[in-house]
Protein backbone atom coordinates (compact mmCIF):
# COMPACT_ATOMS: atom_id res chain seq x y z
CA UNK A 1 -160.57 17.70 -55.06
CA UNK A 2 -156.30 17.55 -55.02
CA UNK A 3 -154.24 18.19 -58.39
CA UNK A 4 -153.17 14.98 -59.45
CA UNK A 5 -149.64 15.82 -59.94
CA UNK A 6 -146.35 13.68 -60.54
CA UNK A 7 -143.93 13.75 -57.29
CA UNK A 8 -141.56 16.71 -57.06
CA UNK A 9 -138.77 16.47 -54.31
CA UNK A 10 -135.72 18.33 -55.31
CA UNK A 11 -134.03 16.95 -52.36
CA UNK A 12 -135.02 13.29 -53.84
CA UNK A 13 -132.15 10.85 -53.50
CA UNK A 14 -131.07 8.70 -56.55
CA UNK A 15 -129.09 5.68 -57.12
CA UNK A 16 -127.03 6.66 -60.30
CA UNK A 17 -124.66 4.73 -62.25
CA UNK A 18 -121.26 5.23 -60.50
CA UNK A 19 -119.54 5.06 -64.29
CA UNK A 20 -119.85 8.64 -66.36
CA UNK A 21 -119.68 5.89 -68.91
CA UNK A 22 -123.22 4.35 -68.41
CA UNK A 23 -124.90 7.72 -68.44
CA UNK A 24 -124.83 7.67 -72.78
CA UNK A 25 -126.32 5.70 -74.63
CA UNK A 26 -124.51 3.49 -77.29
CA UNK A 27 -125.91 4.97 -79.92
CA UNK A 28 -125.35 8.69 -78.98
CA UNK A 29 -123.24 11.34 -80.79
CA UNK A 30 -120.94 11.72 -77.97
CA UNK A 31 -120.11 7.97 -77.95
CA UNK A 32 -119.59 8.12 -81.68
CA UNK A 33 -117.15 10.98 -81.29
CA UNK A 34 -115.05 9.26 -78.57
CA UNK A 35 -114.56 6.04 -80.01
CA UNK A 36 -113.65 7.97 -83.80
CA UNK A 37 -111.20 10.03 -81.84
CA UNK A 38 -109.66 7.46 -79.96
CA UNK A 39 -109.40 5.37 -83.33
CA UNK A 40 -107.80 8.46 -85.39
CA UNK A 41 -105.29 8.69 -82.41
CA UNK A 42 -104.63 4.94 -82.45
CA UNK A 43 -103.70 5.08 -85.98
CA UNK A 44 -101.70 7.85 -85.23
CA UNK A 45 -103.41 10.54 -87.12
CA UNK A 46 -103.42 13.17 -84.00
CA UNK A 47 -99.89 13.88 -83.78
CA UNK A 48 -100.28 17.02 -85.49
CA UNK A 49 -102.04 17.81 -81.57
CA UNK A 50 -99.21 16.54 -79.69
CA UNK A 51 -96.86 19.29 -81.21
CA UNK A 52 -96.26 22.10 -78.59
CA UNK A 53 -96.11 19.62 -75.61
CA UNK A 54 -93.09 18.64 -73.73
CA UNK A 55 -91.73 14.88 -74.01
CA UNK A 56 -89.75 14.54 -70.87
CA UNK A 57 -92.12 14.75 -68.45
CA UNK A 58 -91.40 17.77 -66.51
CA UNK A 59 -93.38 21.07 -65.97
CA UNK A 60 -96.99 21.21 -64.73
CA UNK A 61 -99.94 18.51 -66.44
CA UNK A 62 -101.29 19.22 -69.40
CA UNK A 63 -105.12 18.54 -70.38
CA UNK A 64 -104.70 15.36 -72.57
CA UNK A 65 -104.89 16.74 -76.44
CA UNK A 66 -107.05 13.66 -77.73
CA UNK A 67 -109.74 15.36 -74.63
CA UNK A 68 -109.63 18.77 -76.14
CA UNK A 69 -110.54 17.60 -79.62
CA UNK A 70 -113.22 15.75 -78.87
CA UNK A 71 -114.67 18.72 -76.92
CA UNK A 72 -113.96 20.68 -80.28
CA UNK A 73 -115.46 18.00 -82.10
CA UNK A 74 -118.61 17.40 -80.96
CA UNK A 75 -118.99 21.50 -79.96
CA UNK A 76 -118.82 22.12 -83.33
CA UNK A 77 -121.45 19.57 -84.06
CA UNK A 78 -124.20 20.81 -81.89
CA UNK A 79 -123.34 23.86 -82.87
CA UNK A 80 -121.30 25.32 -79.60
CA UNK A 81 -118.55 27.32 -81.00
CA UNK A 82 -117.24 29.81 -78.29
CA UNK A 83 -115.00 28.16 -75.96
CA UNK A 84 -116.89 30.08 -72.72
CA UNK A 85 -119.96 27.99 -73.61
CA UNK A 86 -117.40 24.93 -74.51
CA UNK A 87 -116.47 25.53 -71.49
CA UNK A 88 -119.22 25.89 -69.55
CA UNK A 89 -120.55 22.79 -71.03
CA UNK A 90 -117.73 20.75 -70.03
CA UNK A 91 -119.67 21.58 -66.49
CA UNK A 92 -123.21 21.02 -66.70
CA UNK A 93 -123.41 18.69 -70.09
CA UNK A 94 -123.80 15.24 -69.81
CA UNK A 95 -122.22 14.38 -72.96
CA UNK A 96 -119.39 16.95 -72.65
CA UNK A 97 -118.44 15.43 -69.15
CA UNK A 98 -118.27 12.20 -70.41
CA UNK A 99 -116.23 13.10 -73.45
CA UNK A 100 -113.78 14.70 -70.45
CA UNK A 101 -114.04 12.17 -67.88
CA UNK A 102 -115.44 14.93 -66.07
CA UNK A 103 -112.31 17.17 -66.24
CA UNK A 104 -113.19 20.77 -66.81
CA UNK A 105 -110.87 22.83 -68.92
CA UNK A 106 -110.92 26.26 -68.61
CA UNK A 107 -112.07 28.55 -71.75
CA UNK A 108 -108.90 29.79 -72.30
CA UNK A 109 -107.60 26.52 -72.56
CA UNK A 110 -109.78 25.59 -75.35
CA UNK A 111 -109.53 28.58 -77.01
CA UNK A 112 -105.33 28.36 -76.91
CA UNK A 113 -105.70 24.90 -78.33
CA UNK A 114 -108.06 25.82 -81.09
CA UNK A 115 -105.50 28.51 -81.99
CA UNK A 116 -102.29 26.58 -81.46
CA UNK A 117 -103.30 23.85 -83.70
CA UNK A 118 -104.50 25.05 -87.05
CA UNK A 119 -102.53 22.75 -89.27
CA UNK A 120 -104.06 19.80 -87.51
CA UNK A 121 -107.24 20.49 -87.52
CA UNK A 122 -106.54 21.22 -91.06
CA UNK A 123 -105.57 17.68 -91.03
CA UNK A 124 -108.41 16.17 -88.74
CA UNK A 125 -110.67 17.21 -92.17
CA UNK A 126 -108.66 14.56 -94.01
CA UNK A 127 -108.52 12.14 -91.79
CA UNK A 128 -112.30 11.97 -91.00
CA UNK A 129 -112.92 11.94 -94.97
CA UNK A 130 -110.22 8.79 -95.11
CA UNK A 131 -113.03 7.19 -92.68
CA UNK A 132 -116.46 8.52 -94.80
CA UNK A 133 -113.83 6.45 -97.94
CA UNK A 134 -114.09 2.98 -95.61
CA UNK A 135 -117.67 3.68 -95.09
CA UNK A 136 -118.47 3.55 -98.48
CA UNK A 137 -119.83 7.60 -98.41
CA UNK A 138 -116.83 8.70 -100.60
CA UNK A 139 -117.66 7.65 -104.86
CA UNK A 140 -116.09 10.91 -106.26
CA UNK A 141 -119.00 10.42 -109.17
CA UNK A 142 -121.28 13.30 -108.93
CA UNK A 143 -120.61 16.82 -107.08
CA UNK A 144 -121.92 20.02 -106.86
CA UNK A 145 -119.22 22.94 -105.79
CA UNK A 146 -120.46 26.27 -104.12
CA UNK A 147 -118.76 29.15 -102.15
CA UNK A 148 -120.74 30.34 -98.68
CA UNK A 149 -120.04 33.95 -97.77
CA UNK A 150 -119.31 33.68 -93.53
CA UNK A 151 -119.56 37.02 -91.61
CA UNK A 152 -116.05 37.25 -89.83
CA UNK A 153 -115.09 38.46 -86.66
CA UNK A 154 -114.68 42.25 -87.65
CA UNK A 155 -117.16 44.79 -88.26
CA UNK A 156 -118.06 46.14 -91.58
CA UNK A 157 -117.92 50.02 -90.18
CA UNK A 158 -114.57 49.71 -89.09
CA UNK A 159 -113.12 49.75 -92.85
CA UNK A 160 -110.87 52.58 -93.69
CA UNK A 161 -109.04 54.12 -96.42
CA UNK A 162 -105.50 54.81 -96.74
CA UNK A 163 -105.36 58.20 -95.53
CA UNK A 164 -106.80 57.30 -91.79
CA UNK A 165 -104.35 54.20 -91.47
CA UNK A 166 -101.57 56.39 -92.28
CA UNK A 167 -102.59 59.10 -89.67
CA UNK A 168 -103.11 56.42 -86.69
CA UNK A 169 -99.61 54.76 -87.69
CA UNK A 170 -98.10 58.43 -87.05
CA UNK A 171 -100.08 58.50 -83.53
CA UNK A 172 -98.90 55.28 -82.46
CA UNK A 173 -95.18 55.99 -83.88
CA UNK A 174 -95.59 59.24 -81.82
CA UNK A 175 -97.56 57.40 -78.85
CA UNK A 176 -94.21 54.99 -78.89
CA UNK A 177 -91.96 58.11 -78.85
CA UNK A 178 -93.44 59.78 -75.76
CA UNK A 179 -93.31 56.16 -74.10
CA UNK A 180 -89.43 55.76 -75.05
CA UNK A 181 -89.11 59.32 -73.04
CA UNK A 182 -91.01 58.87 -70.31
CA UNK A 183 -88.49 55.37 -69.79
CA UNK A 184 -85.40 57.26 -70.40
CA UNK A 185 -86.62 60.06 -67.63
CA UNK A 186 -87.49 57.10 -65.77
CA UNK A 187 -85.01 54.55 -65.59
CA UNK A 188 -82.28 55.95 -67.07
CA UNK A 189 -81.46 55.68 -71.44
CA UNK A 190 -79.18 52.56 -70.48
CA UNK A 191 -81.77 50.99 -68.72
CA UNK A 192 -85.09 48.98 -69.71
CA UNK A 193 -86.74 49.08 -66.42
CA UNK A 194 -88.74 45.84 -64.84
CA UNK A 195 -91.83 45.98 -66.48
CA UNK A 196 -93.25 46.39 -70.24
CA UNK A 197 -94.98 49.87 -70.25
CA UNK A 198 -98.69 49.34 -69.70
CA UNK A 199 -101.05 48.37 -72.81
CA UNK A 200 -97.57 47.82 -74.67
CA UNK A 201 -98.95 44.92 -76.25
CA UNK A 202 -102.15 46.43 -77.39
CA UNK A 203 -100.20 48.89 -78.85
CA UNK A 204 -98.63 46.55 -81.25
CA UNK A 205 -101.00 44.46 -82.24
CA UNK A 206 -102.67 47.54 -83.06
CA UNK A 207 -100.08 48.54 -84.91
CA UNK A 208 -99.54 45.08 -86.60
CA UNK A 209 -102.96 45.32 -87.93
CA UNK A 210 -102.23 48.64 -89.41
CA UNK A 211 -99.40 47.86 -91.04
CA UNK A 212 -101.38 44.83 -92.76
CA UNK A 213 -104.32 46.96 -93.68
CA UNK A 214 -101.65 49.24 -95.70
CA UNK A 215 -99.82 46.11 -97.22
CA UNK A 216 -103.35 45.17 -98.68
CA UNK A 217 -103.78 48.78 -100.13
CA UNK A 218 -100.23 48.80 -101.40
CA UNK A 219 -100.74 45.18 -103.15
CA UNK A 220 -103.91 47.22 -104.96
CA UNK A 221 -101.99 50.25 -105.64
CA UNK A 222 -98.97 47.69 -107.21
CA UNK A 223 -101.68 45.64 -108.75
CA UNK A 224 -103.41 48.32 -110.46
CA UNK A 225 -100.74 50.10 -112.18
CA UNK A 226 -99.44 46.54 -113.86
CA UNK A 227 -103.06 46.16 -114.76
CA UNK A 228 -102.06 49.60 -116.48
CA UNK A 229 -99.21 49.01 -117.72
CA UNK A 230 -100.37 46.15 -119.86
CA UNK A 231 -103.25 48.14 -121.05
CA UNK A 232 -100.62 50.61 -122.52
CA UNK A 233 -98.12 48.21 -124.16
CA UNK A 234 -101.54 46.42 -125.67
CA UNK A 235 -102.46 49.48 -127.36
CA UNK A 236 -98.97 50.51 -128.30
CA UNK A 237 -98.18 47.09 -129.77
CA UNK A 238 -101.64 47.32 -131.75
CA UNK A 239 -100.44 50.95 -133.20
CA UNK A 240 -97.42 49.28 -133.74
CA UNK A 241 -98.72 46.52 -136.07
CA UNK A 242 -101.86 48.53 -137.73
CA UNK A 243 -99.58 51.75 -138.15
CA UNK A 244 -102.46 54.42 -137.22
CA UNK A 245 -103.25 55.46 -133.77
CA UNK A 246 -106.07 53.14 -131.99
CA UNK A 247 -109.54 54.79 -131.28
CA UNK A 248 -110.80 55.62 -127.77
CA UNK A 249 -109.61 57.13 -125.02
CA UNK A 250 -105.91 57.27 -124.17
CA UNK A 251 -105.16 55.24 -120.97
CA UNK A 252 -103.76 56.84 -117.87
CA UNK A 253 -100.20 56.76 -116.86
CA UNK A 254 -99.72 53.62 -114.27
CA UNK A 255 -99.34 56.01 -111.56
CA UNK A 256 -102.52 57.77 -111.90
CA UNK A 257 -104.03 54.60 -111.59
CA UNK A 258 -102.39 52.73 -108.86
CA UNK A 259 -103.65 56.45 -107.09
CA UNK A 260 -107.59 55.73 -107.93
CA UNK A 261 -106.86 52.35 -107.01
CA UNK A 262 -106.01 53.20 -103.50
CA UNK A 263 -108.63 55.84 -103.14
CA UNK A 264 -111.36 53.16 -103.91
CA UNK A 265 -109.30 50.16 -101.39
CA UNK A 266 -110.47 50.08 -97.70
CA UNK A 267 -109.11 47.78 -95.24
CA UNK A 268 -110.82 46.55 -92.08
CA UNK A 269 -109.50 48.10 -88.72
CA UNK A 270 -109.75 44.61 -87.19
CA UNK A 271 -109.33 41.69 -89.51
CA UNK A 272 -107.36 43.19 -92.06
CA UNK A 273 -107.43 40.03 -93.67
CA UNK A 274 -111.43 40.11 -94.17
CA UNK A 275 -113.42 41.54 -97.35
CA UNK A 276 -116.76 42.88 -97.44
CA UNK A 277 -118.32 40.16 -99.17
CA UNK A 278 -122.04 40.55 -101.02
CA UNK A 279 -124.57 38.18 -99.99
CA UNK A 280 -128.44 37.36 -100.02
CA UNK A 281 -129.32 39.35 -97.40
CA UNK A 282 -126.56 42.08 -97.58
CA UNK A 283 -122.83 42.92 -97.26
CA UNK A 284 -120.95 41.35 -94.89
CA UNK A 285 -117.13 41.81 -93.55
CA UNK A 286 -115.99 37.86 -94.05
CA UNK A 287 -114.53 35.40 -96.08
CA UNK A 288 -115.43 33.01 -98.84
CA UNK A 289 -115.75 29.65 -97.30
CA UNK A 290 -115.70 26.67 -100.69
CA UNK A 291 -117.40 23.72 -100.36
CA UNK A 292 -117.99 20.46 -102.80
CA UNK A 293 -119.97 17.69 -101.79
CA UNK A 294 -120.69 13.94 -103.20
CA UNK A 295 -124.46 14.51 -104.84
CA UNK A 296 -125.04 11.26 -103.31
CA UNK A 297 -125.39 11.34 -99.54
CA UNK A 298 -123.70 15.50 -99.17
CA UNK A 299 -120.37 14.44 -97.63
CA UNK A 300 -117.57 17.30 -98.12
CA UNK A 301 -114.78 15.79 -100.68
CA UNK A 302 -113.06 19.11 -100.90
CA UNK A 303 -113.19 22.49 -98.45
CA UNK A 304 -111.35 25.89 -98.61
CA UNK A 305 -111.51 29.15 -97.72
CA UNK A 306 -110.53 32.32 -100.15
CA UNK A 307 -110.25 36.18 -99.99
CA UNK A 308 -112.10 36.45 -102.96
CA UNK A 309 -115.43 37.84 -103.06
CA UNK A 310 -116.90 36.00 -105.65
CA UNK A 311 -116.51 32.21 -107.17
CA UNK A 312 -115.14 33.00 -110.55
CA UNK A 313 -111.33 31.69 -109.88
CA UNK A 314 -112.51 29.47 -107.65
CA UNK A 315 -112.93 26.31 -109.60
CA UNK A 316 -109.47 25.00 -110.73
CA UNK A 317 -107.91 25.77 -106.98
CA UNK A 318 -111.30 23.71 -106.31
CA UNK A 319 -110.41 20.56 -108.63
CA UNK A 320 -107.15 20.49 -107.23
CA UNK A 321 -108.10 20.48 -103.05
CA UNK A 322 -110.24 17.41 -104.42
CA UNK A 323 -107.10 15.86 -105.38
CA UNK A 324 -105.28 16.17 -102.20
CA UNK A 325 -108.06 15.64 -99.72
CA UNK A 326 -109.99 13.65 -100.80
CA UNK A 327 -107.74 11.61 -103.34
CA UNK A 328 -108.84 12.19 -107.33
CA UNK A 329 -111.31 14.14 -108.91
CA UNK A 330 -114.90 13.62 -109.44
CA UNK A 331 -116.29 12.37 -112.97
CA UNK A 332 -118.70 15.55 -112.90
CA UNK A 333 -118.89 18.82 -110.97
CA UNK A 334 -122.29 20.60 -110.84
CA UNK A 335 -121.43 24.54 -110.48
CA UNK A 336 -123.40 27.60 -110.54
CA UNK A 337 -123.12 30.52 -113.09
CA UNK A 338 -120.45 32.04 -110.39
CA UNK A 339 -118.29 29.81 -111.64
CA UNK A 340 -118.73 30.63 -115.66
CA UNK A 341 -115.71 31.77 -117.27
CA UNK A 342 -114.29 30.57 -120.83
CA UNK A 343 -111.21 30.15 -118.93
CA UNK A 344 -112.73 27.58 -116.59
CA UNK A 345 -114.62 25.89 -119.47
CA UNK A 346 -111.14 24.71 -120.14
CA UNK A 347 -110.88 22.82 -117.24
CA UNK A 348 -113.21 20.06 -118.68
CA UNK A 349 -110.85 16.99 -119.40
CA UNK A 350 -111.54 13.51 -119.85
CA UNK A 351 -111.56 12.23 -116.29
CA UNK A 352 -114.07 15.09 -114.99
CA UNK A 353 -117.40 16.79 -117.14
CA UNK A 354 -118.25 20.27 -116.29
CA UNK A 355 -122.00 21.31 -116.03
CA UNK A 356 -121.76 25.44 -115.00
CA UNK A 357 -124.26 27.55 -115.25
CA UNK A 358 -123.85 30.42 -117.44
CA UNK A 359 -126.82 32.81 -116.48
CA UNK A 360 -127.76 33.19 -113.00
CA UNK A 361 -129.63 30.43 -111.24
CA UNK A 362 -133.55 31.26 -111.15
CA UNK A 363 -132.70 32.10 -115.32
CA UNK A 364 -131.44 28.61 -116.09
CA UNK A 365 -133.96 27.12 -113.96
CA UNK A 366 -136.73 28.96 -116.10
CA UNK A 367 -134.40 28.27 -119.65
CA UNK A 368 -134.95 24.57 -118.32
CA UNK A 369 -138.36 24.84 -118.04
CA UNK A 370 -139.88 26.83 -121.50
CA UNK A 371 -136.78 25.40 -123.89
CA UNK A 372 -137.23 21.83 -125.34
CA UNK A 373 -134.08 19.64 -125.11
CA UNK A 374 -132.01 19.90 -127.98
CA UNK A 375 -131.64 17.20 -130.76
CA UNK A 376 -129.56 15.89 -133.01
CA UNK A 377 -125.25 16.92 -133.37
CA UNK A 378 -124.08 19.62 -132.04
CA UNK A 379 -123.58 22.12 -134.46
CA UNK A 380 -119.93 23.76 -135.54
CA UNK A 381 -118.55 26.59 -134.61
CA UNK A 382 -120.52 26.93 -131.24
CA UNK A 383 -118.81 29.33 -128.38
CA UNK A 384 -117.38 27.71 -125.01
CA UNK A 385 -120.65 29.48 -123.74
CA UNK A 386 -123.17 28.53 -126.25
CA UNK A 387 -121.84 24.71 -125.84
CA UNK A 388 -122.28 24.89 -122.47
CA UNK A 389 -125.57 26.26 -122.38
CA UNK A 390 -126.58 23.44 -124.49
CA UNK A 391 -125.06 20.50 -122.82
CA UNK A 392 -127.53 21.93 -119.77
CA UNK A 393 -130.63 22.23 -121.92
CA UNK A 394 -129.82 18.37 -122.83
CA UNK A 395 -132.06 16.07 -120.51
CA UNK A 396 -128.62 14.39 -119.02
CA UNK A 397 -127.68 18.28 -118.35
CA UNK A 398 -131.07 18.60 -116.95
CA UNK A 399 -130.94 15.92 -114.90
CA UNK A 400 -127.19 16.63 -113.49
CA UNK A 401 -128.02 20.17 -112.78
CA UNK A 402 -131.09 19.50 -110.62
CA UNK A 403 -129.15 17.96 -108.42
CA UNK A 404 -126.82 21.00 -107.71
CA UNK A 405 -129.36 22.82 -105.06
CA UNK A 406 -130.53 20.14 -103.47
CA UNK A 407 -126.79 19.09 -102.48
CA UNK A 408 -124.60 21.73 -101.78
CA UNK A 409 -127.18 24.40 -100.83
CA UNK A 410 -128.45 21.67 -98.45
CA UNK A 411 -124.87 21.28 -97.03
CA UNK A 412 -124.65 25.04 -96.20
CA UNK A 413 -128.07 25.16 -94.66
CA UNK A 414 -127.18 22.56 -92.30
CA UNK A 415 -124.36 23.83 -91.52
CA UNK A 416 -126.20 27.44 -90.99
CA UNK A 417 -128.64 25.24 -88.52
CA UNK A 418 -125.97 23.82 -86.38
CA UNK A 419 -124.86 27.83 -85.70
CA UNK A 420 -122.58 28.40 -88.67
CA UNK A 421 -123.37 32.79 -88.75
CA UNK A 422 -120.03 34.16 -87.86
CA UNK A 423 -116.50 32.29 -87.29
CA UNK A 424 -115.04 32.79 -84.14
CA UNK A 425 -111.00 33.51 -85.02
CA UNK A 426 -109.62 35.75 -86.68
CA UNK A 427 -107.24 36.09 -89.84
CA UNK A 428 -106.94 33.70 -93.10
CA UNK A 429 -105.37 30.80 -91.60
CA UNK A 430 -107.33 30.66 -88.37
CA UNK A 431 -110.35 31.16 -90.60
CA UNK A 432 -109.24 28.13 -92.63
CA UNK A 433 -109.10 26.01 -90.11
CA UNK A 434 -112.13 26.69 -88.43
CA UNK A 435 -114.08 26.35 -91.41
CA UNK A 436 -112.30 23.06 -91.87
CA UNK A 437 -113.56 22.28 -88.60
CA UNK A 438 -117.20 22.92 -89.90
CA UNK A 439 -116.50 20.37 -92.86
CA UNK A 440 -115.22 17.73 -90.63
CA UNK A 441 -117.59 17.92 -88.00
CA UNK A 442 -120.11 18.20 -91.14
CA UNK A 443 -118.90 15.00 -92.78
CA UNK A 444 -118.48 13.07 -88.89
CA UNK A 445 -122.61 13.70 -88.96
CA UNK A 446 -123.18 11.94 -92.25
CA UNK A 447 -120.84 9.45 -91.04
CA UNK A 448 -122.72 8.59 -87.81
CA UNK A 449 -126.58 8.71 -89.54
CA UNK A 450 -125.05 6.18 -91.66
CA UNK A 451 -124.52 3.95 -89.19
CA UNK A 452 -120.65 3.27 -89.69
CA UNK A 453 -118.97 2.63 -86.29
CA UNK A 454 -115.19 2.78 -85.10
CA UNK A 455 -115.17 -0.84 -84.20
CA UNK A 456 -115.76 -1.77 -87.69
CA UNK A 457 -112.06 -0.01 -88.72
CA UNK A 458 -109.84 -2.07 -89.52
CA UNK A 459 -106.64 -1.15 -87.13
C-alpha cells in the first residue's frame, strides 16, 4: 500500500497576489504599524527623523526615514533587535517586506539610523502614548513604578581600577608618540602625509573611553572627600555648640578618603558609562531601565533610564517624567520597598497617594497575610515609616498593593519575552533611547490588542 501523502513540488507554480499589499492581513501587526506610522508622520510628529537629510535634492537617495522606523518599530516588537537580523528580515519576512515595499536596507543603514536619531525616538515614546490617551488606555489613576536591571553591551570582567587606566593612557600617549615619529621620518615634520596612520581611529576611541573611565573615578574621588568634609564640619560644629569633644572615632582628612574612594571605584573598559548592577540571578554590567505603568491595562505612562544601581532616588525624577510624557501625575503610585526613604515619603501631596513598601517584598506580602487590618484613628506621633507601614496593612493598602506585581512585574516580563536580555548600543543616551524604544513598542502592543486603529484618529 502507497503513503498517503499531501503533494510536494518545490518547482510548483503559484498565482500570487501581484500587490505586497494583499499578502497581510488587515488585522496583522505589520498593518497596524504602517498605518500608526504613516498617521504620526501625517501629523507631523516624525520630523525629529528628517533631521540629518538634505532639503535640496541633491546627493545620492536616501532610504525614506518613515521606512526605517517602521522596520525599528515592529523589530522591536517581535523582538528582533540587531540590525543584521533587521536586516536580514527585510529579505525573507513577509511582514518586513511589506513594511519596505520590498526595499532592502542594508544593516549598517539601520544601525546608523538607530544611532543618529536618539532624540526622536525619545520622542516616538511620547507620541505613541498621545495615541494610547485617544484610545482611552491612558487614566493616570492607579500605577505601579519599578526599575529593571538590563545587562549592557560591556562585559563585567573588563572593569578596572584606576591604576590600570592610568598605565594604558601612558601606552597609548607613548603609542601616539612613536606614530608622530615615524610621520615626521616619513613625510617630513611640515607635512601630514595622505592617509590617517592605520587603526588611528581605534586608537582614540580607545583612548576616549579611558579618559571617561577616569572622569567617573575622579567624580568618586571629588565626591567622597565633600562627603568628608561635611562629616568634619558636622562634628566640629557639634563640639562647637556642646563645648566637649564628640565620642567616636575621629574622621579622616578629605584626602585620605577621596584615596579609599578611588581604590574601591572600577570603571568598565568598554562602556564606561555602565555599572555593575545586582540582580535576581547575579551581577550584571548595565543600566537601570524605570518603568511605571497604568494598573489598569499595563501601558507605560512614564520610562527612564539611570546610572544608579538601586531605586532609592528614583521616585521624584519618576513623578516628574510622568508629568512631561505622559501629561500629570497619577492619583496613586504602587512602589516597592526600593523605593522607601523618609525623604520620598515626602513626596505624597494631595494630587498623588504613595503606597511603598518599607520591608522587602516576600516580608510585606507575609505582614499582609498574619497582621489583621488596623482599626480605628491613626495614632499620634507615628514615624513616616510606621505610617506607612500602616496605611499598607489597611484593606484599601491591601488592596492597592496587590496590584503592584501583577502590573509592572508583568510589564518587564513581557518585555523579557519579546528578547529584552541585553541592549544593543552603547553609552547613557543611546541606552535611553533604546529602552525608550522598548516602552513604545511596549505600549504600540497594548494599543493594537485593544483594538484601536489609525483610521479612527482624528487628523
Amino acid at each position: 500500500m502507497a503513503y498517503n501523502f499531501l503533494p510536494y513540488d518545490e518547482e510548483q507554480l503559484y498565482l500570487l497576489p501581484a500587490s505586497i499589499v494583499e499578502w497581510v492581513k488587515d488585522d496583522s501587526l505589520a498593518r497596524f504599524v504602517g498605518e500608526t506610522v504613516d498617521l504620526l508622520d501625517r501629523r507631523g510628529q516624525l520630523k525629529g527623523f528628517y533631521e540629518g537629510y538634505r532639503k535640496d535634492g541633491w546627493g545620492h537617495p536616501a532610504y525614506h526615514p518613515r521606512m526605517l522606523v517602521k522596520v525599528l518599530v515592529y523589530g522591536y516588537s517581535v523582538g528582533v533587535t540587531s540590525s543584521r537580523k533587521l536586516a536580514a528580515a527585510c529579505e525573507n519576512d513577509v511582514a518586513l517586506r511589506y513594511l519596505t515595499a520590498n526595499q532592502q536596507p542594508d544593516f549598517r543603514t539601520i544601525s546608523a539610523f538607530r544611532k543618529e536619531h536618539l532624540s526622536a525616538l525619545n520622542e516616538l515614546f511620547e507620541q505613541v502614548l498621545g495615541l494610547c490617551k485617544e484610545a482611552g488606555l491612558v487614566k493616570l489613576g492607579r500605577v505601579a513604578l519599578d526599575g529593571r536591571k538590563v545587562a549592557g553591551n560591556a562585559s563585567l570582567d573588563q572593569n578596572r581600577d584606576e591604576a590600570w587606566f592610568r598605565e594604558e593612557a601612558r601606552k597609548l600617549v607613548a603609542e601616539a608618540e612613536r606614530v608622530d615619529a615615524e610621520e615626521d621620518e616619513r613625510y617630513g615634520k611640515e607635512r601630514r602625509g595622505d592617509e590617517l596612520p592605520k587603526g588611528l581611529r581605534r586608537r582614540e576611541e580607545r583612548g576616549k573611553r579611558l579618559e571617561a573611565a577616569l572622569d567617573r573615578i575622579e567624580e568618586k574621588k571629588r565626591q567622597a572627600a565633600v562627603k568628608q568634609e561635611r562629616k568634619i564640619e558636622k562634628r566640629r560644629t557639634e563640639e562647637e555648640k556642646t563645648g566637649r569633644k564628640a565620642r567616636g572615632r575621629k574622621p579622616k582628612d578629605p584626602e585620605t578618603a577621596a584615596l579609599e574612594a578611588a581604590k574601591k571605584t572600577k570603571a568598565n573598559v568598554t562602556d564606561p558609562e555602565s555599572r555593575i548592577m545586582k540582580t535576581r540571578r547575579g551581577w550584571v554590567q548595565g543600566f537601570n531601565g524605570q518603568a511605571a505603568a497604568e494598573c489598569d491595562n499595563q501601558v507605560i505612562v512614564a520610562q527612564d533610564v539611570t546610572q544608579e544601581e538601586n531605586d532609592v532616588r528614583q521616585l521624584g525624577p519618576m513623578l516628574k517624567r510622568c508629568e512631561e510624557q505622559a501629561g500629570g501625575r497619577p492619583s496613586e503610585v504602587l512602589a516597592d520597598a526600593g523605593y522607601w526613604s523618609e525623604e520620598n515619603a515626602k513626596l505624597e501631596s494631595a494630587e498623588t497617594e504613595l503606597f511603598i513598601a518599607t520591608k522587602k517584598d516576600w516580608k510585606e506580602r507575609q505582614a499582609m497575610r498574619e497582621a489583621p487590618p488596623p482599626r480605628g484613628r491613626i495614632p499620634n506621633g507615628l514615624s513616616a515609616r510606621e505610617r506607612m507601614e500602616r496605611k499598607l496593612l489597611t484593606k484599601r493598602g491591601r488592596e492597592a498593593y496587590k496590584q503592584r506585581g501583577s502590573t509592572i512585574e508583568a510589564v518587564f516580563g513581557q518585555m523579557v519575552m519579546r528578547g529584552l536580555v541585553q541592549f544593543k548600543l552603547r553609552g547613557l543616551k543611546k541606552v535611553r533611547a533604546e529602552w525608550s524604544l522598548w516602552c513604545t513598542t511596549h505600549n504600540l502592543l497594548k494599543l493594537w490588542r485593544s483594538g484601536w486603529r489609525a483610521g479612527q484618529a482624528v487628523e
